[in-house]
N, C-alpha and C. Protein backbone atom coordinates (compact mmCIF):
# COMPACT_ATOMS: atom_id res chain seq x y z
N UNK A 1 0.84 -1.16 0.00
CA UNK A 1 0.00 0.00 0.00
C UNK A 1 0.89 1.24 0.00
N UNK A 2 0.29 2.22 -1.16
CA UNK A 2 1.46 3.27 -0.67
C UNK A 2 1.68 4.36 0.45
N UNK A 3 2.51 4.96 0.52
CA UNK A 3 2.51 5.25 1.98
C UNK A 3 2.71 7.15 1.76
N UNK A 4 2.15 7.70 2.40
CA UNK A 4 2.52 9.07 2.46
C UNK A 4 4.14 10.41 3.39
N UNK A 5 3.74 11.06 2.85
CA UNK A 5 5.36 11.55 3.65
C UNK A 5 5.22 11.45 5.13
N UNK A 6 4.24 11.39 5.64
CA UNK A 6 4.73 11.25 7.18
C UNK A 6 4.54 9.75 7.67
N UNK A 7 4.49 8.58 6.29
CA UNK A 7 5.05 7.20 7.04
C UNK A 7 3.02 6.90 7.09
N UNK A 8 2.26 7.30 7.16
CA UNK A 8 0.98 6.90 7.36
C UNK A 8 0.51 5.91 5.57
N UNK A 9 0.03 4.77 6.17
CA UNK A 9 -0.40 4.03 4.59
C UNK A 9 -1.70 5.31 4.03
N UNK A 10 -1.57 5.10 2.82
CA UNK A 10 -2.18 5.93 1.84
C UNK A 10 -3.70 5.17 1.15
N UNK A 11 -4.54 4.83 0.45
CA UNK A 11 -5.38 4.13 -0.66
C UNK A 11 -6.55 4.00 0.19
N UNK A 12 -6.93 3.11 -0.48
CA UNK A 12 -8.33 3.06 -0.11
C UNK A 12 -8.62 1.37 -0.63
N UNK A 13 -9.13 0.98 1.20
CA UNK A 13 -9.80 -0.73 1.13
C UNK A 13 -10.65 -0.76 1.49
N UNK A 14 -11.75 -1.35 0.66
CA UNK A 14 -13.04 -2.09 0.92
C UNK A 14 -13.15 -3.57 1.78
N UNK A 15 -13.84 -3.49 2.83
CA UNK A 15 -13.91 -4.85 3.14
C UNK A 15 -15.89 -4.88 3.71
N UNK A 16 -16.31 -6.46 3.68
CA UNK A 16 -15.55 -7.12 3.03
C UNK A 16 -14.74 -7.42 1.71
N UNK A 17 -14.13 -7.91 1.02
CA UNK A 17 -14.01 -7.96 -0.15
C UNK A 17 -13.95 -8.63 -1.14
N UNK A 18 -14.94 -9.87 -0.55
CA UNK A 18 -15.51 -10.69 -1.29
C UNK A 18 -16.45 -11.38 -0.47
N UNK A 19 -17.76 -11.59 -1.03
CA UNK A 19 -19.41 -11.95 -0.19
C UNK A 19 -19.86 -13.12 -1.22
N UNK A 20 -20.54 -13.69 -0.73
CA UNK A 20 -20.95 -15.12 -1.52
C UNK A 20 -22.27 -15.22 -0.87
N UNK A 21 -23.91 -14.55 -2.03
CA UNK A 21 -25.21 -14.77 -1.68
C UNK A 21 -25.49 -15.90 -2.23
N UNK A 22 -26.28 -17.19 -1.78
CA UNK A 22 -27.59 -17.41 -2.31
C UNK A 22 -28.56 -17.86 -1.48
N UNK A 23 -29.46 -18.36 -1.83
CA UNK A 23 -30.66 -18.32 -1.91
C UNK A 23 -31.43 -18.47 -0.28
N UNK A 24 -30.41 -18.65 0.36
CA UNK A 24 -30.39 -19.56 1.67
C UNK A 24 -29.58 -17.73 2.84
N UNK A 25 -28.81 -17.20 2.17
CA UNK A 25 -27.89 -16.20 3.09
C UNK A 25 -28.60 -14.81 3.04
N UNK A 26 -28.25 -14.29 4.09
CA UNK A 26 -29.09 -12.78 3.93
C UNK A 26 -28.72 -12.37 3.17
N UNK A 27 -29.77 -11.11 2.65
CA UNK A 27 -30.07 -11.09 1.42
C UNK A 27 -29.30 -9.08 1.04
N UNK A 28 -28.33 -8.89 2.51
CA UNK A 28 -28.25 -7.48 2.73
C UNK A 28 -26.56 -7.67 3.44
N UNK A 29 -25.89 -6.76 2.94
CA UNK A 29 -24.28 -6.91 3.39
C UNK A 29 -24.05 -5.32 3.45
N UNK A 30 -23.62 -4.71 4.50
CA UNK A 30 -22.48 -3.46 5.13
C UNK A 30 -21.47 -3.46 4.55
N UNK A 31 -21.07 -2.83 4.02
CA UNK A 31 -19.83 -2.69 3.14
C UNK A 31 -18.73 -1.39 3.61
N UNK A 32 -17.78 -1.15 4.11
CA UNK A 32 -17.03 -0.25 4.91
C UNK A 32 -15.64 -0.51 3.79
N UNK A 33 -15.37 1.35 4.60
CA UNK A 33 -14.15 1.38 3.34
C UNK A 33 -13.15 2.41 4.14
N UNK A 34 -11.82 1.52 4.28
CA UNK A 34 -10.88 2.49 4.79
C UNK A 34 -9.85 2.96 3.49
N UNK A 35 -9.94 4.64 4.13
CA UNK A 35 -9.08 5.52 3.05
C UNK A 35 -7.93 6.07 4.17
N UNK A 36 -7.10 5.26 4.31
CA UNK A 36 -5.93 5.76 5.27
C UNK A 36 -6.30 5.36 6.56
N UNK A 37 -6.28 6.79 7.06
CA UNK A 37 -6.74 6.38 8.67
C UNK A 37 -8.29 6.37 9.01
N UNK A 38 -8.63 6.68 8.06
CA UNK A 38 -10.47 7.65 8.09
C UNK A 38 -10.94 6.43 7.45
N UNK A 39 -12.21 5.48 8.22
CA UNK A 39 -13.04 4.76 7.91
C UNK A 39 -14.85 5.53 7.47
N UNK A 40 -14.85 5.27 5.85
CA UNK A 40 -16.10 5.50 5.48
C UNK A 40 -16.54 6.97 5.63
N UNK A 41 -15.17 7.86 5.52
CA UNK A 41 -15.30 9.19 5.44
C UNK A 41 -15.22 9.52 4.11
N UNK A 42 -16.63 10.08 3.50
CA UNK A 42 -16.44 10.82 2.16
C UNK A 42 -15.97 9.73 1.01
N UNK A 43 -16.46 8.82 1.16
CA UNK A 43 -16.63 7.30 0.52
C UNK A 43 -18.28 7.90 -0.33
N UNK A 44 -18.14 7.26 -1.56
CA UNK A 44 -19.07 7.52 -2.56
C UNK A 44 -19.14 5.93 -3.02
N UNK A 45 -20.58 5.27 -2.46
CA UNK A 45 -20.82 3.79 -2.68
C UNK A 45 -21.39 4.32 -4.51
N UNK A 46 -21.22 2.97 -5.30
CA UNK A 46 -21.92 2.73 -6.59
C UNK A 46 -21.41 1.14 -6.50
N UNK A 47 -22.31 0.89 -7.47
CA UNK A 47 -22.23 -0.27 -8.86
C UNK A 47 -21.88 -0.62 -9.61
N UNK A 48 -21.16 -1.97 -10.25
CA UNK A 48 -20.99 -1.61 -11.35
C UNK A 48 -22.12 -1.90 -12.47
N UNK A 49 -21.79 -1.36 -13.64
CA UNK A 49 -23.43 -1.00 -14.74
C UNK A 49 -24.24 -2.20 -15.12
N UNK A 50 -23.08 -3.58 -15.01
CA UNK A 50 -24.22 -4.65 -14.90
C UNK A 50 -24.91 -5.32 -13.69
N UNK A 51 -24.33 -4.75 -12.50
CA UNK A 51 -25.01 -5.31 -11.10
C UNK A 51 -26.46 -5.47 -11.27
N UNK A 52 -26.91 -6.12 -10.50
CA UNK A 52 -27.86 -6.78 -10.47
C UNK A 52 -29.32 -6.52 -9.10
N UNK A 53 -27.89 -5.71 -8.03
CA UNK A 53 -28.49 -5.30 -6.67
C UNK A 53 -28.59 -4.18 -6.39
N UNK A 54 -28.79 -3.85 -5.40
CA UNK A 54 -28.73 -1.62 -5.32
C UNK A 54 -27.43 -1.74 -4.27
N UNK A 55 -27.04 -0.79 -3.94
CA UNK A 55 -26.38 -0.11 -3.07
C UNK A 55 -27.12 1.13 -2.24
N UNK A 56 -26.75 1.50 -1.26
CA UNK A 56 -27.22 3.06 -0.25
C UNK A 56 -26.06 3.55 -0.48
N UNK A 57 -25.77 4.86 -0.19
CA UNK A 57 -25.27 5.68 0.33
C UNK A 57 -24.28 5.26 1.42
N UNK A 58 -25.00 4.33 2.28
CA UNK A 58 -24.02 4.32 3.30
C UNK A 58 -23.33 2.63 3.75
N UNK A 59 -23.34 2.70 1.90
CA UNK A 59 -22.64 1.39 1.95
C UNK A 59 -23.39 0.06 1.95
N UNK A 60 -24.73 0.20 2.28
CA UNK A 60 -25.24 -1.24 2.62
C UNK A 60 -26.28 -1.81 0.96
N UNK A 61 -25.25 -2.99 0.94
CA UNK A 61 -25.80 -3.51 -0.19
C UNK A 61 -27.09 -5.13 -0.18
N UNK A 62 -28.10 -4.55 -1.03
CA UNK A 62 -28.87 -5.67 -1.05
C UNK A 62 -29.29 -6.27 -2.47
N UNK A 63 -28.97 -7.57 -1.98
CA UNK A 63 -29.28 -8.78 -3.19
C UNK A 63 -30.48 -8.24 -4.07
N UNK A 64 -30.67 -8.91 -5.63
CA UNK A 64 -32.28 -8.99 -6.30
C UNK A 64 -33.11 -10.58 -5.27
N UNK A 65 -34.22 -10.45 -5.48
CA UNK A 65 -34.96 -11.10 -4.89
C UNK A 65 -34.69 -12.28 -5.41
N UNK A 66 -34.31 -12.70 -6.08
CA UNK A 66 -33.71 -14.24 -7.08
C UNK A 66 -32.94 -13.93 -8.14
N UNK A 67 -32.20 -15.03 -8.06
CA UNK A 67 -31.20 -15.14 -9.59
C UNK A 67 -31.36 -16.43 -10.03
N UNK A 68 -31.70 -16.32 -11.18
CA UNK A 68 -31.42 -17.69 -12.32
C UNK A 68 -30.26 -18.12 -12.64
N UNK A 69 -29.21 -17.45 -12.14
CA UNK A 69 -27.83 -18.00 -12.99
C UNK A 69 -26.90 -17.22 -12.15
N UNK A 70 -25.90 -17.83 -11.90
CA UNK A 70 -24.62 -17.48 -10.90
C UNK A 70 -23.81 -16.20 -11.66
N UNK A 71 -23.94 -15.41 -10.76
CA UNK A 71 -23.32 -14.29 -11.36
C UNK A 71 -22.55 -13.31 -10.08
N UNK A 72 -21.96 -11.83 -10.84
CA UNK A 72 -21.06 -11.12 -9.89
C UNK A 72 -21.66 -9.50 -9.98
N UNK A 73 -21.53 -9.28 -8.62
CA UNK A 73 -22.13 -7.67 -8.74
C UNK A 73 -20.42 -7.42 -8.17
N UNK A 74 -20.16 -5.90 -8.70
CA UNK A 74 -18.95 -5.11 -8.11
C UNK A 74 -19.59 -3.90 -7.34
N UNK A 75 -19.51 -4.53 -6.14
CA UNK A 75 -19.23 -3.24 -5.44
C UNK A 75 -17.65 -1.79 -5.51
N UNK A 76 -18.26 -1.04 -5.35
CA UNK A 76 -17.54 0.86 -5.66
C UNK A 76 -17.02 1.49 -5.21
N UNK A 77 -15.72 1.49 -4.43
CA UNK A 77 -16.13 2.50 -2.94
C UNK A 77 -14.97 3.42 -4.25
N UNK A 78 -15.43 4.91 -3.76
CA UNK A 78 -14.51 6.38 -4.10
C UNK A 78 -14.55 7.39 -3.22
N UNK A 79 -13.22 7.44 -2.92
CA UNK A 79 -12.69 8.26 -2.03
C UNK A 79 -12.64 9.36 -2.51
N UNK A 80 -12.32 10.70 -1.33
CA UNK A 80 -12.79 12.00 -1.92
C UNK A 80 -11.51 12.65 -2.80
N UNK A 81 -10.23 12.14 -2.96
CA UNK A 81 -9.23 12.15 -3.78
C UNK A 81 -9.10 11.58 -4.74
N UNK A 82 -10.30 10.92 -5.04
CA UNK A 82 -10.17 9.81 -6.74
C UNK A 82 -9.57 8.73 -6.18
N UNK A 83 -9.29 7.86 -5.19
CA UNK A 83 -8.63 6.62 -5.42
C UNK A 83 -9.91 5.57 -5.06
N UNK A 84 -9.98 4.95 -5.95
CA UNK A 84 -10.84 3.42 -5.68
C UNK A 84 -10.88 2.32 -5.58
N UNK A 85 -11.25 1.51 -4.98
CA UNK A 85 -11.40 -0.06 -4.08
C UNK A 85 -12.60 -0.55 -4.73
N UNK A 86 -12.73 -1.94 -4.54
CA UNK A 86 -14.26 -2.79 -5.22
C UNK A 86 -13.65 -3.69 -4.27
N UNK A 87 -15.39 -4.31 -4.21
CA UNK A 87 -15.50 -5.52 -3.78
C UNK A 87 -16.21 -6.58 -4.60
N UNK A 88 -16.21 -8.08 -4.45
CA UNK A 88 -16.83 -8.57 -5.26
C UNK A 88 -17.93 -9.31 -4.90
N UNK A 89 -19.34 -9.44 -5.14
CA UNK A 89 -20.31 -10.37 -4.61
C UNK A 89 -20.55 -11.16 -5.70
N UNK A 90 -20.36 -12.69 -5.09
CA UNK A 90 -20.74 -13.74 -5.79
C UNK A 90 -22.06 -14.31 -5.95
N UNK A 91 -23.10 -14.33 -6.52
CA UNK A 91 -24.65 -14.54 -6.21
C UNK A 91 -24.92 -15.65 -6.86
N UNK A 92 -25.23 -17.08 -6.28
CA UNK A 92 -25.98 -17.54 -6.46
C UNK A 92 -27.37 -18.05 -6.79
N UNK A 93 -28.27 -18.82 -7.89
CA UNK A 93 -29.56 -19.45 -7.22
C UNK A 93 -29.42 -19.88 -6.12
């Protein structure tokens, strides 16, 4: 991770950072994102354009009500300096 001039790590991590739904697991996951020292400060949640689920604002992501076919949503996190993290959800039938 890179590190800034006074020795403090720098970027930005999403965790978790990898979730595995189906049909059987809740259907709703918290998603938190450290940018240095600052957890979920000025973090901008999205999607990516083929996801399948929504996201909030404040990170918390929920499944579609069923899937026919095993697939991946990317979770978004963007920090207020442009650097970005994903996570990946695996969704099951």
């Amino acid at each position: 991770m890179p590190q800034s001039a006074n020795g403090f790590q720098t970027g930005l991590t999403v965790f978790p950072s990898q979730v595995s739904i189906n049909s059987t697991a809740a259907r709703t996951w918290l998603f938190n994102a450290l940018a240095g020292l600052l957890g979920n400060v000025g973090i901008t949640w999205s999607l990516s354009a083929a996801s399948k689920g929504t996201i909030t604002a404040a990170g918390v992501y929920t499944a579609p009500s069923s899937v026919s076919s095993p697939s991946v949503d990317q979770v978004l996190a963007t920090a207020q300096d442009g650097s970005q993290a994903q996570a990946q959800i695996y969704l099951c039938p």
